[in-house]
PDB file of N, CA and C in Angstrom:
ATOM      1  N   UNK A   1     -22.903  -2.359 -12.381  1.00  0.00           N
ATOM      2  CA  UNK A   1     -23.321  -1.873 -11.076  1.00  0.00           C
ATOM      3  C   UNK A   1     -22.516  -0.615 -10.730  1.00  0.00           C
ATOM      4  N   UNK A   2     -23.202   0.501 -10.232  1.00  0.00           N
ATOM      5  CA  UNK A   2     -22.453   1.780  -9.853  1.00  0.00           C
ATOM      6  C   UNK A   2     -21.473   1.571  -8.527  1.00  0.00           C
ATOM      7  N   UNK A   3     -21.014   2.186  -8.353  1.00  0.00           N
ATOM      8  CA  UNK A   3     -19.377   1.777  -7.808  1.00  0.00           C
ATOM      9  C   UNK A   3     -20.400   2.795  -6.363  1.00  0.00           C
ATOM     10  N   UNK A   4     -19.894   2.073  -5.114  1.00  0.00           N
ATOM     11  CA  UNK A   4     -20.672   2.496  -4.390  1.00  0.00           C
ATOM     12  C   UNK A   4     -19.636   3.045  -2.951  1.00  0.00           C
ATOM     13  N   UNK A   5     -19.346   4.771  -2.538  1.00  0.00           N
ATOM     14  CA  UNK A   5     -18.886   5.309  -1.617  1.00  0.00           C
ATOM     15  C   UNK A   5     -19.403   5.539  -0.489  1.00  0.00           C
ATOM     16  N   UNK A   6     -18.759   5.147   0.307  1.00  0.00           N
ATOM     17  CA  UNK A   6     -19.614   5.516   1.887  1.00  0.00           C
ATOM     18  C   UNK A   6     -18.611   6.330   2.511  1.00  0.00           C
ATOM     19  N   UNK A   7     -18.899   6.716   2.602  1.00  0.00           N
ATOM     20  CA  UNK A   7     -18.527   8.509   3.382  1.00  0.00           C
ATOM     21  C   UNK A   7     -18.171   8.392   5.113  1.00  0.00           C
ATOM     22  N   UNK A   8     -18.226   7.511   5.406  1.00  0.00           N
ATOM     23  CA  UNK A   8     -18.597   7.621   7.143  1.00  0.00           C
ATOM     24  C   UNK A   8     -17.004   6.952   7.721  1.00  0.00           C
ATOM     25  N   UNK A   9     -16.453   8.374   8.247  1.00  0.00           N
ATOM     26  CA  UNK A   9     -14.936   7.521   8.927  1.00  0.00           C
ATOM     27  C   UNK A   9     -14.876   6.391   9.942  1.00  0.00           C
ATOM     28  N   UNK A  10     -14.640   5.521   9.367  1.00  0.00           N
ATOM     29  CA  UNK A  10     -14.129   4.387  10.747  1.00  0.00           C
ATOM     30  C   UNK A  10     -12.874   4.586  11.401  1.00  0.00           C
ATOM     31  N   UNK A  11     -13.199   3.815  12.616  1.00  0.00           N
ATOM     32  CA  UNK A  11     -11.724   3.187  13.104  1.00  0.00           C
ATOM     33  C   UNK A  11     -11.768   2.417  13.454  1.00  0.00           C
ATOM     34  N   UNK A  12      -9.818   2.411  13.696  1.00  0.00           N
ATOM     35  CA  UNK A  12      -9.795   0.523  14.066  1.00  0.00           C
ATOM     36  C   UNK A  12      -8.290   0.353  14.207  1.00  0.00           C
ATOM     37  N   UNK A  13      -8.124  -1.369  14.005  1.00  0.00           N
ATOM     38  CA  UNK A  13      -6.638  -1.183  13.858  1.00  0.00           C
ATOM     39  C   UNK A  13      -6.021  -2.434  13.034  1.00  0.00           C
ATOM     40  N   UNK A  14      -4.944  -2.484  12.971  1.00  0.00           N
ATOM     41  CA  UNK A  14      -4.401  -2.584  11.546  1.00  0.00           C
ATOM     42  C   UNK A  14      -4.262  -4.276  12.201  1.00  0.00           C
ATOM     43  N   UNK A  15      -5.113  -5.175  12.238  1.00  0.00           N
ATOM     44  CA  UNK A  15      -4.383  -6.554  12.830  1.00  0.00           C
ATOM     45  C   UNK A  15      -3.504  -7.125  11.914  1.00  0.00           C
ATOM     46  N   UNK A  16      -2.862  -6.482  10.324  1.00  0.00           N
ATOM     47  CA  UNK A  16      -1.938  -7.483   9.313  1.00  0.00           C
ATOM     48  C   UNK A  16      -2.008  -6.466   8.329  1.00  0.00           C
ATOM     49  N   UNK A  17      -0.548  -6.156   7.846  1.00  0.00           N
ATOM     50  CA  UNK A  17      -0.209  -5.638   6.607  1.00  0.00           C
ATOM     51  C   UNK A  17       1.628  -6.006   6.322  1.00  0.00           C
ATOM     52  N   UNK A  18       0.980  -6.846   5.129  1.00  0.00           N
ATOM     53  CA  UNK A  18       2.441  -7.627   4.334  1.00  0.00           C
ATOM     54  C   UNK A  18       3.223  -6.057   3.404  1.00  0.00           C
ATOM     55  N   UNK A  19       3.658  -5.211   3.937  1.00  0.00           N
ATOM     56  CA  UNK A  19       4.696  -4.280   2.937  1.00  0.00           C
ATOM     57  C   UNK A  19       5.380  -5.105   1.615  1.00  0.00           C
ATOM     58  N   UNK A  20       5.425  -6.406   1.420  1.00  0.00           N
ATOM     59  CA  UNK A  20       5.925  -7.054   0.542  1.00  0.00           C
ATOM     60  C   UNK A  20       5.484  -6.605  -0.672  1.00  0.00           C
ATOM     61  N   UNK A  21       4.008  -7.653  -0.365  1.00  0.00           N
ATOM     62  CA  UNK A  21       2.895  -7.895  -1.070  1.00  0.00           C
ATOM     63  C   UNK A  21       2.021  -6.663  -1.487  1.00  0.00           C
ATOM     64  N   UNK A  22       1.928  -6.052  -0.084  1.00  0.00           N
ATOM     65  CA  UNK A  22       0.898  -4.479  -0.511  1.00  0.00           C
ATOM     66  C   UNK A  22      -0.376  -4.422   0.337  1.00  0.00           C
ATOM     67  N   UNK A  23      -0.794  -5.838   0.894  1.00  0.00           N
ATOM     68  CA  UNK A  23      -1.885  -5.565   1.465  1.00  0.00           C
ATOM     69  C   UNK A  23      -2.221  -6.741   2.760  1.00  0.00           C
ATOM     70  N   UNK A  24      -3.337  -6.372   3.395  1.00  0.00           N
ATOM     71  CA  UNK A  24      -3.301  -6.227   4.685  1.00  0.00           C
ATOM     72  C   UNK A  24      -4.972  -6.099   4.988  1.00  0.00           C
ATOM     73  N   UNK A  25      -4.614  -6.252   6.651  1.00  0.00           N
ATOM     74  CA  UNK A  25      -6.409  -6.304   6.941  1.00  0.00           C
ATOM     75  C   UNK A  25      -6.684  -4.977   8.329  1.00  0.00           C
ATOM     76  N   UNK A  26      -7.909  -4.457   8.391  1.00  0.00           N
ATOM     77  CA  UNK A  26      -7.834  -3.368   9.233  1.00  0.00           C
ATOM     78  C   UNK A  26      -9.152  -4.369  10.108  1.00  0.00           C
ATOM     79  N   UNK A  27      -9.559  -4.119  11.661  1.00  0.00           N
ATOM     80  CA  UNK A  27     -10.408  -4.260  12.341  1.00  0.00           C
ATOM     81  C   UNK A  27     -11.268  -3.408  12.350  1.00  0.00           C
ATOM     82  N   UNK A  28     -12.231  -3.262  12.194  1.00  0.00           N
ATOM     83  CA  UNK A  28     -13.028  -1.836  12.706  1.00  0.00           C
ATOM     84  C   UNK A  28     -13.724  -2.475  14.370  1.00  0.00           C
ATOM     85  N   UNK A  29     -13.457  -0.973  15.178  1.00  0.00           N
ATOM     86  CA  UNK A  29     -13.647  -1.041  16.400  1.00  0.00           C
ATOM     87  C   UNK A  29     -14.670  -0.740  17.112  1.00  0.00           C
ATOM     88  N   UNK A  30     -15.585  -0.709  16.238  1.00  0.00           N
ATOM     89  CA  UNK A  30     -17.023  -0.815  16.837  1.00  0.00           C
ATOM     90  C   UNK A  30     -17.470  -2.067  16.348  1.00  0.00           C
ATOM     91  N   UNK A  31     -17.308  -2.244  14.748  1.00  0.00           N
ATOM     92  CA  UNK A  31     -18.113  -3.783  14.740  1.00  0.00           C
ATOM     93  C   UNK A  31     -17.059  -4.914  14.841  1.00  0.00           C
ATOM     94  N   UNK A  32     -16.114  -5.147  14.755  1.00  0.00           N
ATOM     95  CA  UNK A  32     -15.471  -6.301  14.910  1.00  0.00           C
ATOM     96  C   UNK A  32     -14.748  -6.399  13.987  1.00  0.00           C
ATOM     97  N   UNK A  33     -15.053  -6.293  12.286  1.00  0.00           N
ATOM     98  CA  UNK A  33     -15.411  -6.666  11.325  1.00  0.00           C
ATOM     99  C   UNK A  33     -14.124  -6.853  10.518  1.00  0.00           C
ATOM    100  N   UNK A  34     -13.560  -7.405  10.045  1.00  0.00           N
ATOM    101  CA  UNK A  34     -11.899  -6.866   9.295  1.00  0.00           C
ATOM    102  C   UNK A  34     -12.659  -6.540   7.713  1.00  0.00           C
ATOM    103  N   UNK A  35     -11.880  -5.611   7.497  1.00  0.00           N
ATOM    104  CA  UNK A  35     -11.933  -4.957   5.810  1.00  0.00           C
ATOM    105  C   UNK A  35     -10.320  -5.084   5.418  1.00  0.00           C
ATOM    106  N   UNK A  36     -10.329  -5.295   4.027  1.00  0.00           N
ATOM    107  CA  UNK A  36      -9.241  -6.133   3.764  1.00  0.00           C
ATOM    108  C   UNK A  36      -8.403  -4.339   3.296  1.00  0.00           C
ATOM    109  N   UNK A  37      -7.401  -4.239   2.981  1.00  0.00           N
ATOM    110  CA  UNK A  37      -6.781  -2.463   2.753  1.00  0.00           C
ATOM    111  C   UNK A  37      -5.403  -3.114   2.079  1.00  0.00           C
ATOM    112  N   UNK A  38      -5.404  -2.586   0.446  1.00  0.00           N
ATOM    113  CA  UNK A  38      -4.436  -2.274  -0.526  1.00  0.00           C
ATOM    114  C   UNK A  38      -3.515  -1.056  -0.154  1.00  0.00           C
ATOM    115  N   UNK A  39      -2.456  -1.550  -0.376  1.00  0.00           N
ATOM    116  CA  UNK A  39      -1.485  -0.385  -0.590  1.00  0.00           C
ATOM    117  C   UNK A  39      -1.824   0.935  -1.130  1.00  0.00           C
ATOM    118  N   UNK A  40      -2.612   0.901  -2.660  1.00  0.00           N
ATOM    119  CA  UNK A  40      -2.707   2.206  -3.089  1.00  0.00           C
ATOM    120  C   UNK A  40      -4.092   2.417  -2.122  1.00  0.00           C
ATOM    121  N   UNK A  41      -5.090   2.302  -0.983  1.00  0.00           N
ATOM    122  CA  UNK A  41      -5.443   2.901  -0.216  1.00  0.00           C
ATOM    123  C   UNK A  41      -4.864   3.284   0.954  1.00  0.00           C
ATOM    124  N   UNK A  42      -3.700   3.624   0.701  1.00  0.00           N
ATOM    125  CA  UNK A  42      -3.233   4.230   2.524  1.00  0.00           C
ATOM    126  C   UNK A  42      -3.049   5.833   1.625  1.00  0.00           C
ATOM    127  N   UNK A  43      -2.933   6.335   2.948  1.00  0.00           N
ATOM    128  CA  UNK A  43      -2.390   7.697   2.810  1.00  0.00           C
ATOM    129  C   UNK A  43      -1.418   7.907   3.732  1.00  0.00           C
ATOM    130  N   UNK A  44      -1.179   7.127   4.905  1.00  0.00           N
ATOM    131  CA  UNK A  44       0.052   7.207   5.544  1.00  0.00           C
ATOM    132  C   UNK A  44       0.561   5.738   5.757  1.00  0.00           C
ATOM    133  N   UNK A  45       1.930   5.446   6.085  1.00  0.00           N
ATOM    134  CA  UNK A  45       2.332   4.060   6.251  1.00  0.00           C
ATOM    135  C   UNK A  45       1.817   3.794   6.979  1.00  0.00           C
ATOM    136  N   UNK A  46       1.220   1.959   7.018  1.00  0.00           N
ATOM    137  CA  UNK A  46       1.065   1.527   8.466  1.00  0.00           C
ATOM    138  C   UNK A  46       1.709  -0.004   8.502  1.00  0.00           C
ATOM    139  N   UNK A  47       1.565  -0.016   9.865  1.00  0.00           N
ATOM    140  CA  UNK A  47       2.115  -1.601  10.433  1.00  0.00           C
ATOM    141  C   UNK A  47       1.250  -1.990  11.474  1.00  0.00           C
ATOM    142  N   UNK A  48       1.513  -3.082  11.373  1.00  0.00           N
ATOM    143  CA  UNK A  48       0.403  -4.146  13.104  1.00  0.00           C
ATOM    144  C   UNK A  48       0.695  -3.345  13.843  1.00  0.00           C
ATOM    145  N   UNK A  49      -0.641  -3.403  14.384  1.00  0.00           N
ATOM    146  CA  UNK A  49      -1.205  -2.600  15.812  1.00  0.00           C
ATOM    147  C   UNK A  49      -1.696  -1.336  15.715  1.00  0.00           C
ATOM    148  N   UNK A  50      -1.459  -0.768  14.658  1.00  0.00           N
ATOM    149  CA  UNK A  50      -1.337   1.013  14.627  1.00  0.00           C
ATOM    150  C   UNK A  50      -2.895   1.281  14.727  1.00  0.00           C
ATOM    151  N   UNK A  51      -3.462   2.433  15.305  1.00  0.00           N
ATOM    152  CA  UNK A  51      -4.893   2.746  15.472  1.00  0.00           C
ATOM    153  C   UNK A  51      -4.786   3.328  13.931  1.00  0.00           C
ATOM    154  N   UNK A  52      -5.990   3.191  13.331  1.00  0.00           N
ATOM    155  CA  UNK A  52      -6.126   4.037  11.804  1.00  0.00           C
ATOM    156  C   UNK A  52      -7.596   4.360  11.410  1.00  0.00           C
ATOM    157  N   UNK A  53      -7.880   5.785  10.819  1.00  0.00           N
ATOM    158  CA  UNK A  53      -9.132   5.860  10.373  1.00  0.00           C
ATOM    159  C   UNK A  53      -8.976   5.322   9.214  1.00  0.00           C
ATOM    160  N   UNK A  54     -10.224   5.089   8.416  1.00  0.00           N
ATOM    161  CA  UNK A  54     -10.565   4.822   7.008  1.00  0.00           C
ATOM    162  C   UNK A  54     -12.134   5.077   6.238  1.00  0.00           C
ATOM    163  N   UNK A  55     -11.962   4.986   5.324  1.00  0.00           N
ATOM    164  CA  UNK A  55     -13.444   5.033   4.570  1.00  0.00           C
ATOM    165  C   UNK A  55     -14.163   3.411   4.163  1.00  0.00           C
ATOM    166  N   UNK A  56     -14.694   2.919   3.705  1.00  0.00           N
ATOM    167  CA  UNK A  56     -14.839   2.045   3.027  1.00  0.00           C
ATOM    168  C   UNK A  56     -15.339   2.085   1.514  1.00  0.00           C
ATOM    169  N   UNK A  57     -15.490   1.208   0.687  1.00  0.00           N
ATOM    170  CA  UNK A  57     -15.433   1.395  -0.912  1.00  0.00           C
ATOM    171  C   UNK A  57     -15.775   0.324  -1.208  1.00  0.00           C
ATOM    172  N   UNK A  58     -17.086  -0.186  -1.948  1.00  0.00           N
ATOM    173  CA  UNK A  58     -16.952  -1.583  -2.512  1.00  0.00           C
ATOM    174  C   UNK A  58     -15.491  -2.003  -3.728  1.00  0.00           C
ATOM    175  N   UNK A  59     -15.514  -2.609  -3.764  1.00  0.00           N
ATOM    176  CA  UNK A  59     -14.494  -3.427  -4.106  1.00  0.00           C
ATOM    177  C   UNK A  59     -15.039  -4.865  -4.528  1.00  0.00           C
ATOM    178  N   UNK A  60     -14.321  -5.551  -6.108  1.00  0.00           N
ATOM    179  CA  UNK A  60     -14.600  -6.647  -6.012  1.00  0.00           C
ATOM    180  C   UNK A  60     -14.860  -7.785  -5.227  1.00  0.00           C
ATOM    181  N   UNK A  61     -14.241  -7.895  -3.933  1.00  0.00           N
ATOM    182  CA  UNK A  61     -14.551  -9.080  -3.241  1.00  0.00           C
ATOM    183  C   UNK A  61     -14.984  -8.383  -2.154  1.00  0.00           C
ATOM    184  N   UNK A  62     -15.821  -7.339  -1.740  1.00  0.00           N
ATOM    185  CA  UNK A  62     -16.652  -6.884  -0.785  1.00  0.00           C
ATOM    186  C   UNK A  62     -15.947  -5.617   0.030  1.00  0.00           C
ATOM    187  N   UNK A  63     -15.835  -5.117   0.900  1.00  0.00           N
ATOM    188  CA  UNK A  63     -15.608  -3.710   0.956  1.00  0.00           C
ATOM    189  C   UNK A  63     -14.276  -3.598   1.453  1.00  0.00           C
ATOM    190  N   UNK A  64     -13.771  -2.539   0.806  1.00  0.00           N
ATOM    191  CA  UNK A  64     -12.184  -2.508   1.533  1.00  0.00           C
ATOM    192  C   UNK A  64     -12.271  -1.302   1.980  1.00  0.00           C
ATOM    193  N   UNK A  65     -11.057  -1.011   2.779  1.00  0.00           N
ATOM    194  CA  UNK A  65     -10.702  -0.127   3.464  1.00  0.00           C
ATOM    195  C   UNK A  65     -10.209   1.229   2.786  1.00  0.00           C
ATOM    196  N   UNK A  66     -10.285   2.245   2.313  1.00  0.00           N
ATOM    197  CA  UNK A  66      -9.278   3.295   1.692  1.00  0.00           C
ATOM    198  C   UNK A  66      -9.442   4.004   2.263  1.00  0.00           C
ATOM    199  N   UNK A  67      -8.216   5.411   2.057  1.00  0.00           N
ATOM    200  CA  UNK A  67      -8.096   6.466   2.838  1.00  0.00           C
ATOM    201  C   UNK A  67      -7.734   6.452   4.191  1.00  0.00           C
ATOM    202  N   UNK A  68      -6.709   5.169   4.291  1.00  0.00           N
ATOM    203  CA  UNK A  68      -6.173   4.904   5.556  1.00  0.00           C
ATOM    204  C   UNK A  68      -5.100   5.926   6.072  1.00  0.00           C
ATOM    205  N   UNK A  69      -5.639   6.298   7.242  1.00  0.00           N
ATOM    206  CA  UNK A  69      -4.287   6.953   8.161  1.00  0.00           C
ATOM    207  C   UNK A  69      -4.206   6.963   9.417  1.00  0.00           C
ATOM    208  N   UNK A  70      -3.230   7.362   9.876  1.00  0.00           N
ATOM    209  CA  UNK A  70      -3.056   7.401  11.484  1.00  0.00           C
ATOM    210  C   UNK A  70      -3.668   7.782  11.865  1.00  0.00           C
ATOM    211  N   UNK A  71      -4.254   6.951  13.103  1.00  0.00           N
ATOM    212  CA  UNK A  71      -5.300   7.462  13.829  1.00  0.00           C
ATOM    213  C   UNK A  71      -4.557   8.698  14.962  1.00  0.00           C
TER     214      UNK A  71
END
């Protein structure tokens, strides 16, 4: 299956990210929706609460978050 990019910036905010582990969950603030966000998708640090744009990207277990940054 072709690896599938969506182009369209969200936002939202960061309700959980383990720095341990690497990853973490973002809200998006129009639909509700949490997308789950890996470490190697940030582009700036984040922590709970922080407002952040992102892209989305399928991903094995359904769409994650990349190209995260401060909102």
């Amino acid at each position: 299956m072709p690896k599938l990019n969506l182009y369209i910036m969200n936002r939202g905010t960061v309700k959980f990210f383990n720095d341990t582990k690497g990853f973490g969950f973002i809200t998006d603030e129009e639909s509700n929706k949490e997308y789950f966000v890996h470490a190697n998708g940030l582009v700036d640090e984040i922590r709970e609460n922080d407002e952040v744009t992102f892209d989305l990207e399928e991903g094995r277990k359904g769409l994650n978050a990349v190209n995260v940054k401060q909102a």
